[in-house]
Protein backbone atom coordinates (compact mmCIF):
# COMPACT_ATOMS: atom_id res chain seq x y z
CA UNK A 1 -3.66 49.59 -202.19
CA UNK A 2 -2.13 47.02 -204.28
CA UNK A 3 -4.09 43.71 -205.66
CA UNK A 4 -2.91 41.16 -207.68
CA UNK A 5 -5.53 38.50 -208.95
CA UNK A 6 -4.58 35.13 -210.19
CA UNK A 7 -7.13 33.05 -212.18
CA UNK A 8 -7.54 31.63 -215.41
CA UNK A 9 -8.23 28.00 -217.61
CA UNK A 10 -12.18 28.74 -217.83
CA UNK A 11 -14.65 31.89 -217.80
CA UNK A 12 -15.83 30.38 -214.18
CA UNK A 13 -12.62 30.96 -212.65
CA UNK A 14 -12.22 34.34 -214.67
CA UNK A 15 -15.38 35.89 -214.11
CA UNK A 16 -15.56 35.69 -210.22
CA UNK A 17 -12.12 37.30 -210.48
CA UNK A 18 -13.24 40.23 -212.44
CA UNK A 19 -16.48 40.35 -210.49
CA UNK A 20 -13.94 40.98 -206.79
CA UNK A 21 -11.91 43.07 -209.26
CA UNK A 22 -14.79 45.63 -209.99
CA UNK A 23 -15.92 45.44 -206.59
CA UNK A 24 -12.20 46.44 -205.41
CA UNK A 25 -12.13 49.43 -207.44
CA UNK A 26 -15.71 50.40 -207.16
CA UNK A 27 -15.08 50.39 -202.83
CA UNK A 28 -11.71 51.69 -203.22
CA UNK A 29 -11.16 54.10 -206.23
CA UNK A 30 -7.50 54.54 -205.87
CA UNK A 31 -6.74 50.44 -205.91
CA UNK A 32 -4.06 49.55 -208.15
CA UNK A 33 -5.24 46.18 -209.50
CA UNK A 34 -3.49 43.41 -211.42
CA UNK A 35 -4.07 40.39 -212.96
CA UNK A 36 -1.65 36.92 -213.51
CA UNK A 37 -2.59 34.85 -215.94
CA UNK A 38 -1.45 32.91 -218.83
CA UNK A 39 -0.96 34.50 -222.11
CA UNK A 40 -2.88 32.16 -224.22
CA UNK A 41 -5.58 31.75 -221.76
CA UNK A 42 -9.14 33.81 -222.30
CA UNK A 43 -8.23 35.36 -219.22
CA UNK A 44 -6.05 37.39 -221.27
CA UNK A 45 -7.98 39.25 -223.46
CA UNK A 46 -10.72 39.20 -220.82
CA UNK A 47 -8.86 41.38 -218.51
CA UNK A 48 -7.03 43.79 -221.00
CA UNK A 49 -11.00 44.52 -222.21
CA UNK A 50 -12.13 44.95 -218.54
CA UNK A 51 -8.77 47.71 -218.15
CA UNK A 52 -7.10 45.99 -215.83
CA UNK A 53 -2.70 45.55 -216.12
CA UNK A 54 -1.90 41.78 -217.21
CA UNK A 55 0.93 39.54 -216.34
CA UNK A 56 1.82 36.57 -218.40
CA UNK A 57 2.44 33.51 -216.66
CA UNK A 58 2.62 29.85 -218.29
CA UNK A 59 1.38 26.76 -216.35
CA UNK A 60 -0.45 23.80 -217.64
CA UNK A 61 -1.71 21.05 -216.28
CA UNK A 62 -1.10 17.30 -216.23
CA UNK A 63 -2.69 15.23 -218.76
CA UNK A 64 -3.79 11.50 -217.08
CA UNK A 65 -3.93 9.65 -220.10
CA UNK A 66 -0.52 7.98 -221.16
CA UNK A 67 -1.14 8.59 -224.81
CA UNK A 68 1.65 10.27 -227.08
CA UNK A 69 0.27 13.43 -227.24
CA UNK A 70 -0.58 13.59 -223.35
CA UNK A 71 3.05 12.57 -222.75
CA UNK A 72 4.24 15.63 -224.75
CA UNK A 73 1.78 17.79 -223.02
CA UNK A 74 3.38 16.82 -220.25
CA UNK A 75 6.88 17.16 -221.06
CA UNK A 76 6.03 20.61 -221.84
CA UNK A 77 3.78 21.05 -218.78
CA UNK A 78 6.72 19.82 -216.17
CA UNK A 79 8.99 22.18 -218.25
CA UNK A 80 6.63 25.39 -217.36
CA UNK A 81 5.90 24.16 -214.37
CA UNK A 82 9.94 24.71 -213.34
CA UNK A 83 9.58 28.02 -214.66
CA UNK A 84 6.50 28.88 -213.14
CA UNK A 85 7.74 29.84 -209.14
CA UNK A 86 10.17 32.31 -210.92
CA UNK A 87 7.58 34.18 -212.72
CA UNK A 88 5.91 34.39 -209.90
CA UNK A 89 8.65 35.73 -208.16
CA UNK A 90 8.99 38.33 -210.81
CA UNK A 91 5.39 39.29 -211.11
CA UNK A 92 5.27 39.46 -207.12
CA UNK A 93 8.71 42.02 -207.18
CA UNK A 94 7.05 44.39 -210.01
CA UNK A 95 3.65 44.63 -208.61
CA UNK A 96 4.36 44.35 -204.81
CA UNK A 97 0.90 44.09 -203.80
CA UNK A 98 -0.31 44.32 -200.64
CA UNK A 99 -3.05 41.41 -201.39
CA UNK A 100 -2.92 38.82 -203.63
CA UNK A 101 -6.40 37.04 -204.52
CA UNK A 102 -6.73 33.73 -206.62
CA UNK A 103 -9.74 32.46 -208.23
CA UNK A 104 -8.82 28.90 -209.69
CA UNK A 105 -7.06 27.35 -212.39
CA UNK A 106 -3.62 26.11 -212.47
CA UNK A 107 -1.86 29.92 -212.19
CA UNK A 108 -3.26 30.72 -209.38
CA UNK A 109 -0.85 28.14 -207.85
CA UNK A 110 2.40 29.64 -208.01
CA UNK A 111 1.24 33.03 -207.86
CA UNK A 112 -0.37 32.43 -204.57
CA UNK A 113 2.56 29.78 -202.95
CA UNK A 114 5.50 32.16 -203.92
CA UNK A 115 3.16 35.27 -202.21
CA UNK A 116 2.28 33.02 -198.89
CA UNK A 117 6.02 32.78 -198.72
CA UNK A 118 7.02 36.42 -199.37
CA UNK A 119 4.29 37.02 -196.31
CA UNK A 120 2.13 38.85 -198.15
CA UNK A 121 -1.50 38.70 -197.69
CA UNK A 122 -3.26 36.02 -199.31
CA UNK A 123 -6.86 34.38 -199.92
CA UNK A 124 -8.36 31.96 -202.38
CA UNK A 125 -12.16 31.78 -203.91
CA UNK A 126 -13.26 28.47 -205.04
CA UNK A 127 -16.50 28.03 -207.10
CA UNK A 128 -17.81 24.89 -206.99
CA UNK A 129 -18.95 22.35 -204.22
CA UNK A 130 -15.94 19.85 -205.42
CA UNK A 131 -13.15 22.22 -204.98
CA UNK A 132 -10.57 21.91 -207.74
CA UNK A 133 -7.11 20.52 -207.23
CA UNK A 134 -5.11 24.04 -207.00
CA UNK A 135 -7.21 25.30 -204.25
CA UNK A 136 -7.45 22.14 -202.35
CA UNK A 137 -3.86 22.67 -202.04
CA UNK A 138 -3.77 26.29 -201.62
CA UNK A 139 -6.05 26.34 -198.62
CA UNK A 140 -3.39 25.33 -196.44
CA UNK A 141 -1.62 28.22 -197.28
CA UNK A 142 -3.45 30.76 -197.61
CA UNK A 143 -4.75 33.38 -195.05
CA UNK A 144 -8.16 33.55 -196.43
CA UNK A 145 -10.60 30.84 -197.99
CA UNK A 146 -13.97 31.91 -199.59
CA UNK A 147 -16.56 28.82 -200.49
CA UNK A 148 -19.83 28.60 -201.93
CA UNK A 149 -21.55 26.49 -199.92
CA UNK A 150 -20.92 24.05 -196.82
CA UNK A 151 -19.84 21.19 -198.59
CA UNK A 152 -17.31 22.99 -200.56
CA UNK A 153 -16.08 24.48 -197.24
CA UNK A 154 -15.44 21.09 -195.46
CA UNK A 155 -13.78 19.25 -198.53
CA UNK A 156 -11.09 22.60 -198.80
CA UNK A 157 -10.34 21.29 -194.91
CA UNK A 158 -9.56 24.84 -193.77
CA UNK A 159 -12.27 25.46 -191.05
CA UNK A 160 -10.32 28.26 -189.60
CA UNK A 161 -9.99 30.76 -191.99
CA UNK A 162 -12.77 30.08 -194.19
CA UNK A 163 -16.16 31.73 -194.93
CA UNK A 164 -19.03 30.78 -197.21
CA UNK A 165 -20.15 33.64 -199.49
CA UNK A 166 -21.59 32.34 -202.45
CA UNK A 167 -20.14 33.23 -205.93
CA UNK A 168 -19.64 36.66 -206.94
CA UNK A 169 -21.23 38.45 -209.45
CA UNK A 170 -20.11 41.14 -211.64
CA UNK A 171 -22.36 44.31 -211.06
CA UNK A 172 -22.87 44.41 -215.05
CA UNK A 173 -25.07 41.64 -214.61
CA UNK A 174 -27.27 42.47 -212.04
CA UNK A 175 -27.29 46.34 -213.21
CA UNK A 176 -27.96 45.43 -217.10
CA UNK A 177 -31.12 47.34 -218.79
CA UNK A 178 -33.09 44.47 -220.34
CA UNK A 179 -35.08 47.51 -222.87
CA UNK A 180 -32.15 48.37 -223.82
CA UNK A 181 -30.15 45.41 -224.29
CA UNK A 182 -32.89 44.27 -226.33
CA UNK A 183 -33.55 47.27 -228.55
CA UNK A 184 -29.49 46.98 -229.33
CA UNK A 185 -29.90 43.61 -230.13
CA UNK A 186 -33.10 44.27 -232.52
CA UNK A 187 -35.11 41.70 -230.75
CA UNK A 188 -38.49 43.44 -232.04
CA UNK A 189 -40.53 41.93 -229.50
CA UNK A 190 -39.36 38.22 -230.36
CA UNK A 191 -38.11 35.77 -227.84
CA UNK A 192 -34.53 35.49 -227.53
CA UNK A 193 -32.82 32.49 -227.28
CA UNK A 194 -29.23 32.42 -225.63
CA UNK A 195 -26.80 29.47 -225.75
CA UNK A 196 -23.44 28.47 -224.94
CA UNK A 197 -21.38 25.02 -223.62
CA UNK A 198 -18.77 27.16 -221.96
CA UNK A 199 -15.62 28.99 -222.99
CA UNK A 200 -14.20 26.05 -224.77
CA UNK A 201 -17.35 24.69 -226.39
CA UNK A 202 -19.55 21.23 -225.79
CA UNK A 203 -19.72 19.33 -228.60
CA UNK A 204 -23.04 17.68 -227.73
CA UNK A 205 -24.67 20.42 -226.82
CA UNK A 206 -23.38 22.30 -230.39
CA UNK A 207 -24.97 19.56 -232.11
CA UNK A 208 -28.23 19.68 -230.60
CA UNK A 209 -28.64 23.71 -230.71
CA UNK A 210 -28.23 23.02 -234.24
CA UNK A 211 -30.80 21.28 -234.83
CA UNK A 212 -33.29 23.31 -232.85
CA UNK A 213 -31.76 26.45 -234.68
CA UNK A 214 -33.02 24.55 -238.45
CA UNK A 215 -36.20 24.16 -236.79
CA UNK A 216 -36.83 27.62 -235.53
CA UNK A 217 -35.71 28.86 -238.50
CA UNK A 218 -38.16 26.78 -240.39
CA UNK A 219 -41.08 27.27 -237.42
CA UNK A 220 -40.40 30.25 -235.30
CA UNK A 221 -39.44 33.88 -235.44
CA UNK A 222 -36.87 33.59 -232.96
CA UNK A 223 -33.45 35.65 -232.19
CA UNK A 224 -31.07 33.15 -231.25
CA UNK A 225 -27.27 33.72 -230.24
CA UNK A 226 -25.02 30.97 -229.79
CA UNK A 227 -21.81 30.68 -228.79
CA UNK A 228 -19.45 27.67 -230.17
CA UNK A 229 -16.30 27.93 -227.77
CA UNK A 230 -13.15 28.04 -229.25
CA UNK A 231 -12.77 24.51 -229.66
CA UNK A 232 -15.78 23.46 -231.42
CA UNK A 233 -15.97 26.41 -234.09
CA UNK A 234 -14.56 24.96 -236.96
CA UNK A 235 -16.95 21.52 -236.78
CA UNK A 236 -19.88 24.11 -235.56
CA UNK A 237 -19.14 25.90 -238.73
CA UNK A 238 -19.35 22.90 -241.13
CA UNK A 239 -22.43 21.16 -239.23
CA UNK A 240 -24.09 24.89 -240.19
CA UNK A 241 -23.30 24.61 -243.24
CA UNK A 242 -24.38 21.09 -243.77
CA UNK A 243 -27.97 22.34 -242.06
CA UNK A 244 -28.11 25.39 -243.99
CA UNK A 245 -28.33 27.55 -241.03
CA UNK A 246 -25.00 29.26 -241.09
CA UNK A 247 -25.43 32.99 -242.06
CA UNK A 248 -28.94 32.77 -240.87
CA UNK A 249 -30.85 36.52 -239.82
CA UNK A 250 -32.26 34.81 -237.10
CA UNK A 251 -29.29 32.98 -236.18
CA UNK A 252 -25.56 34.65 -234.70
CA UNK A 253 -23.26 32.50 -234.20
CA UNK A 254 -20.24 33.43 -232.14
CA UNK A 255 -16.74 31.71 -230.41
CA UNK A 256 -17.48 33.39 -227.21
CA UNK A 257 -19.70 35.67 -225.59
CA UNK A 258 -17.49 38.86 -224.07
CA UNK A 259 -21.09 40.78 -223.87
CA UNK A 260 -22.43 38.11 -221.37
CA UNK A 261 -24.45 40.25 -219.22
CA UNK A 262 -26.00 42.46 -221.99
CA UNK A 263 -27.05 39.20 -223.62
CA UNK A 264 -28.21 37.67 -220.26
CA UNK A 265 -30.53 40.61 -219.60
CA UNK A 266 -32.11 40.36 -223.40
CA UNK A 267 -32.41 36.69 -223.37
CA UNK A 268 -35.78 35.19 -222.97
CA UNK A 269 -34.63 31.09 -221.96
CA UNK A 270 -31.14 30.14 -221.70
CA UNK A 271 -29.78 26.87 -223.13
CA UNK A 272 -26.21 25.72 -221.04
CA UNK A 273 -24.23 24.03 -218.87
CA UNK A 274 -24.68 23.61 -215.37
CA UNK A 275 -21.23 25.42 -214.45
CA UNK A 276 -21.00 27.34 -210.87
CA UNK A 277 -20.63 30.91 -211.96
CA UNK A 278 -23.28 30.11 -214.98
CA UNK A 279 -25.90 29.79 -212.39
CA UNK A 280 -25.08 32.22 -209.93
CA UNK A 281 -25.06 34.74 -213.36
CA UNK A 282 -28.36 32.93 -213.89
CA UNK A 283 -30.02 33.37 -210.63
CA UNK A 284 -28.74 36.99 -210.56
CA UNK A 285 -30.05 38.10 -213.83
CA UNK A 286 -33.47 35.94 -213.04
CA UNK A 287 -33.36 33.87 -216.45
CA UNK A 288 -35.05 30.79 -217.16
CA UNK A 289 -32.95 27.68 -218.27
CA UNK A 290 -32.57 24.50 -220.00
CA UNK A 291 -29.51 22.86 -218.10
CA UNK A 292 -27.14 20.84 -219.96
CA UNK A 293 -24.63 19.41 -217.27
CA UNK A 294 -21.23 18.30 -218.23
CA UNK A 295 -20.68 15.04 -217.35
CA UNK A 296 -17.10 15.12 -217.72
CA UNK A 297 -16.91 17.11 -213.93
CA UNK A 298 -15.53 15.56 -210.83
CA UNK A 299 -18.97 13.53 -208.58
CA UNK A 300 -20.77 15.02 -211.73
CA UNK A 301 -21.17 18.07 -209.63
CA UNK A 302 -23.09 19.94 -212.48
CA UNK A 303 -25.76 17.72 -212.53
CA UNK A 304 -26.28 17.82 -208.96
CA UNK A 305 -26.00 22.11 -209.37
CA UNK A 306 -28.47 22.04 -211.93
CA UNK A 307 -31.17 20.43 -209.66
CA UNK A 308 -31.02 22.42 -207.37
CA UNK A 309 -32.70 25.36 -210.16
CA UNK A 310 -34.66 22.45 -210.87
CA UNK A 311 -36.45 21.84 -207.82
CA UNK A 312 -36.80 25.50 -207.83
CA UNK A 313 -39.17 25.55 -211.09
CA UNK A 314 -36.08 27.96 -212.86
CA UNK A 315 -34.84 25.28 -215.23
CA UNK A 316 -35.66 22.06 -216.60
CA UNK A 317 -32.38 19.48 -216.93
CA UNK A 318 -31.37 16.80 -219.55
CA UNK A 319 -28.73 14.68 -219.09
CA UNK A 320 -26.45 14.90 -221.95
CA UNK A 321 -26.63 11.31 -222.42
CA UNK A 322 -30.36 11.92 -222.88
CA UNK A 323 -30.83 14.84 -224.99
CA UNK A 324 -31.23 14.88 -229.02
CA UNK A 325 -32.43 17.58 -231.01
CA UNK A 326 -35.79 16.61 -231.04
CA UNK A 327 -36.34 16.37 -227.56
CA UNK A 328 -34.61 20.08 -227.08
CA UNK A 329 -36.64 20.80 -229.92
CA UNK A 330 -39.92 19.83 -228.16
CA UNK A 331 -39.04 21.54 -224.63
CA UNK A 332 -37.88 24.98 -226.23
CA UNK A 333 -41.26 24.77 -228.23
CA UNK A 334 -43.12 24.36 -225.05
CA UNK A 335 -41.75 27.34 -223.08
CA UNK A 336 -41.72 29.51 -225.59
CA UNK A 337 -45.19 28.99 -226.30
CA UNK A 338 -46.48 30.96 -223.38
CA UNK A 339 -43.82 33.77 -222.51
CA UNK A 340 -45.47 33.99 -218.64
CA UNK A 341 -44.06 30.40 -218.22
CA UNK A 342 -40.58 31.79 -218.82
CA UNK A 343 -41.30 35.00 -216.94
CA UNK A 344 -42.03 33.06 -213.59
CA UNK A 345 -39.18 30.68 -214.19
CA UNK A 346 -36.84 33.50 -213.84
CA UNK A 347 -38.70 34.92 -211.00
CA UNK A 348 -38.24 31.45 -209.94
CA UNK A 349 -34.40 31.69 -210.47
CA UNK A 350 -34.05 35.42 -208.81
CA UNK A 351 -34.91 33.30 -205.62
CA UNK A 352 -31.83 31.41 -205.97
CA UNK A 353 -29.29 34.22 -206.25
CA UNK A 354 -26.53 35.27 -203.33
CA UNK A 355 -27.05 38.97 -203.85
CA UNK A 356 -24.09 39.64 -200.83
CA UNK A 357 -21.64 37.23 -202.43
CA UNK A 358 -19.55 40.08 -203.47
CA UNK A 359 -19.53 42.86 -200.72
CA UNK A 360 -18.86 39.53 -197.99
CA UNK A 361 -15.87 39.10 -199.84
CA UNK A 362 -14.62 42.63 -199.88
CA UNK A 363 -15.34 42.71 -196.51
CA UNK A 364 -13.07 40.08 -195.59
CA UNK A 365 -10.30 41.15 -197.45
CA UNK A 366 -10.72 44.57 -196.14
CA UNK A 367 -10.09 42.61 -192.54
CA UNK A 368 -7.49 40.86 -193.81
CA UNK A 369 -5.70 43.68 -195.44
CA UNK A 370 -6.08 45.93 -192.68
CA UNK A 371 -4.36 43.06 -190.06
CA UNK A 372 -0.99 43.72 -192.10
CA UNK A 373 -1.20 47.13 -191.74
C-alpha cells in the first residue's frame, strides 16, 4: 500500500501526521509512505528525520491586513497558489498512492482536491474544535473526516462521513522511559522544567520564562529547557543576554524541540500553550502544566482547551494578558515546592488522554482503503 500525507504550517498539524504515519507502518510493515509538504516548512526536516520520502510543495496563505508587506505576501501567495494544483498533480503521478491523508495547513489543500478528483481515496484529520479554513473546505470532498470532539464535527458540516477520534499520538510519547530520559538529560534528581510557545515562538511567553529562568538560577537548582521558536530566537538571545542567563548550566535554550517526547517524559511541570496536539501529548505523557493560551486563535479556542485540564486539577491557566514574570515566578515556586503536587497533576492529566485516537483512525482508513479495492 501506498500513502501520501499532506500537512504542514505548525508542529500541530505535523505531529498528528507523523503520529498516523508510524501507526501505518507499524500495522502494515510493507506501506510505502510519503509526505507533501512545503520545503521551507518544519514539516520538512521533521519528516526526512522521522525516514519518511518528502515532496516539496509551495503554498502560502493570504495575509488580511492591506499593509505593503502583506500585499507582497500576497502577490507571491496568489502566484504559488497557481502553481500549486500542478504540483499536486505531479506529486499524485510519482507516488500513485492508493490513500492520500491530510492533516492541516494550507498544502494539504491541493494535495487532497487534485487526489478527490483523480478518485483516489481520501480523508482529512482536523485538530482543533474550530476547524481551520483548509479543512472546512476539504470536508466536502473528501471520503473520510476525522474530528476531535463533537463540536469540531458539526462546524466541518460533514455528518456522513465523519468520526470523532480524538488526536493522535505518536507511540514515542506514550512509550518514552522517563529513568532514562532523565539520566540522558543529567537531571540528578532535580525537577525539570520544560517550555515552549510553539514551533514559531510566543513572544510573551519568551519574555516571561526569562524571567523565571534569572530567578531559578538565582533560587533553585532546577534543569530547565526552553525552546524559543524560530521566530523569536534572535530577541530571546539578546533578552538572555541582557539577564545574564544565556549560557547558563541550568539553563538550554533551544529553536525547537525535535526530542519532544524524550523531554516530555523527563519533564517535571510544563510551561506552554494551550495548542490541540500540545495537550493531547500532555494528557498522554501524564504531565502537569502551566497553560499559556494564545489569544491570537479563532473563538480563542485555546483558552477554552486549556480549561478543560483545568477543571481537571492537571494545569493551572493565565491569560497572556495576565501573566508577568513574577506571577509565573510565584506559581512555578509553588508546585515545585512539593513534587507530589505535580505527581497527581499528571495523574490528573493521564485522565484526560484519548489512548484509541490512533488505532480508530487506522481503522477507518483500513475500511476506506479496502472499499477501493
Amino acid at each position: 500500500m501506498r500513502v501520501l500525507l499532506a500537512a504542514g504550517g505548525t508542529a500541530g498539524h505535523v505531529n498528528p501526521a507523523l503520529a498516523i504515519a508510524g501507526g501505518l507502518r507499524t500495522r502494515w510493515p510493507g506501506a510505502e509512505i510519503h509526505f507533501a509538504g512545503r520545503n521551507a516548512g518544519m514539516e520538512h526536516a521533521l519528516v526526512e528525520q522521522a525516514g519518511y520520502a518528502f515532496h516539496p510543495i509551495e503554498v502560502r496563505g493570504i495575509q488580511r491586513s492591506l499593509s505593503p508587506q502583506s500585499m507582497a505576501r500576497n502577490a507571491a501567495a496568489a502566484w504559488y497558489l497557481a502553481w500549486a494544483p500542478g504540483t499536486a498533480r505531479r506529486i499524485l503521478r510519482t507516488v500513485q498512492p492508493q490513500l492520500v491523508v491530510g492533516c492541516g495547513g494550507y498544502v494539504s489543500g491541493p494535495v487532497l482536491r487534485e487526489a478527490a478528483r483523480a478518485g483516489i481515496k481520501t480523508a482529512i484529520h482536523e485538530q482543533n474544535a474550530f476547524p481551520g479554513v483548509t479543512n472546512k473546505l476539504l470536508a466536502k470532498q473528501v471520503d473520510k473526516v476525522f474530528a476531535p470532539n463533537a463540536a469540531a464535527a458539526a462546524r466541518l458540516a460533514a455528518p456522513g462521513k465523519t468520526l470523532i477520534t480524538g488526536n493522535p499520538v505518536r507511540s514515542e510519547v506514550r512509550g518514552a522511559n522517563r529513568a532514562a530520559a532523565r539520566e540522558a538529560l543529567g537531571a540528578e534528581g532535580r525537577v525539570v522544567l520544560l517550555s515552549f510557545g510553539g514551533s514559531l515562538g510566543a513572544m510573551r511567553l519568551n519574555q516571561v520564562v526569562a524571567e523565571l529562568a534569572a530567578w531559578h538560577l538565582q533560587n533553585r537548582d532546577f534543569l530547565h529547557i526552553h525552546a524559543t521558536g524560530s521566530i523569536e530566537k534572535d530577541d530571546f538571545a539578546a533578552l538572555a543576554r541582557r539577564l545574564g542567563i544565556d549560557a547558563a548550566p541550568g539553563f538550554v535554550v533551544r529553536e525547537y524541540i525535535d526530542d519532544m517526547p524524550a523531554l516530555l517524559a523527563a519533564a517535571d511541570l510544563v510551561i506552554c500553550r494551550a495548542g490541540a496536539l500540545t495537550l493531547a501529548e500532555l494528557a498522554a505523557a501524564g504531565r502537569a502544566a502551566v497553560l499559556v493560551p494564545s489569544p491570537n486563535v479563532a473563538e480563542n479556542h485555546q483558552y477554552f482547551n486549556a480549561l478543560e485540564f483545568a477543571k481537571a486539577g492537571a494545569a493551572r491557566v493565565f491569560e497572556e494578558k495576565e501573566l508577568d514574570g513574577k506571577r509565573l515566578i510565584d506559581e512555578v515556586d509553588g508546585l515545585t515546592a512539593d513534587v507530589a503536587v505535580l505527581e497527581e497533576m499528571g495523574r490528573c492529566a493521564k485522565t484526560l488522554d484519548k489512548p484509541h485516537a490512533l488505532d480508530d483512525i487506522l481503522g477507518a482508513l483500513e475500511a476506506l482503503v479496502g472499499e477501493g479495492q
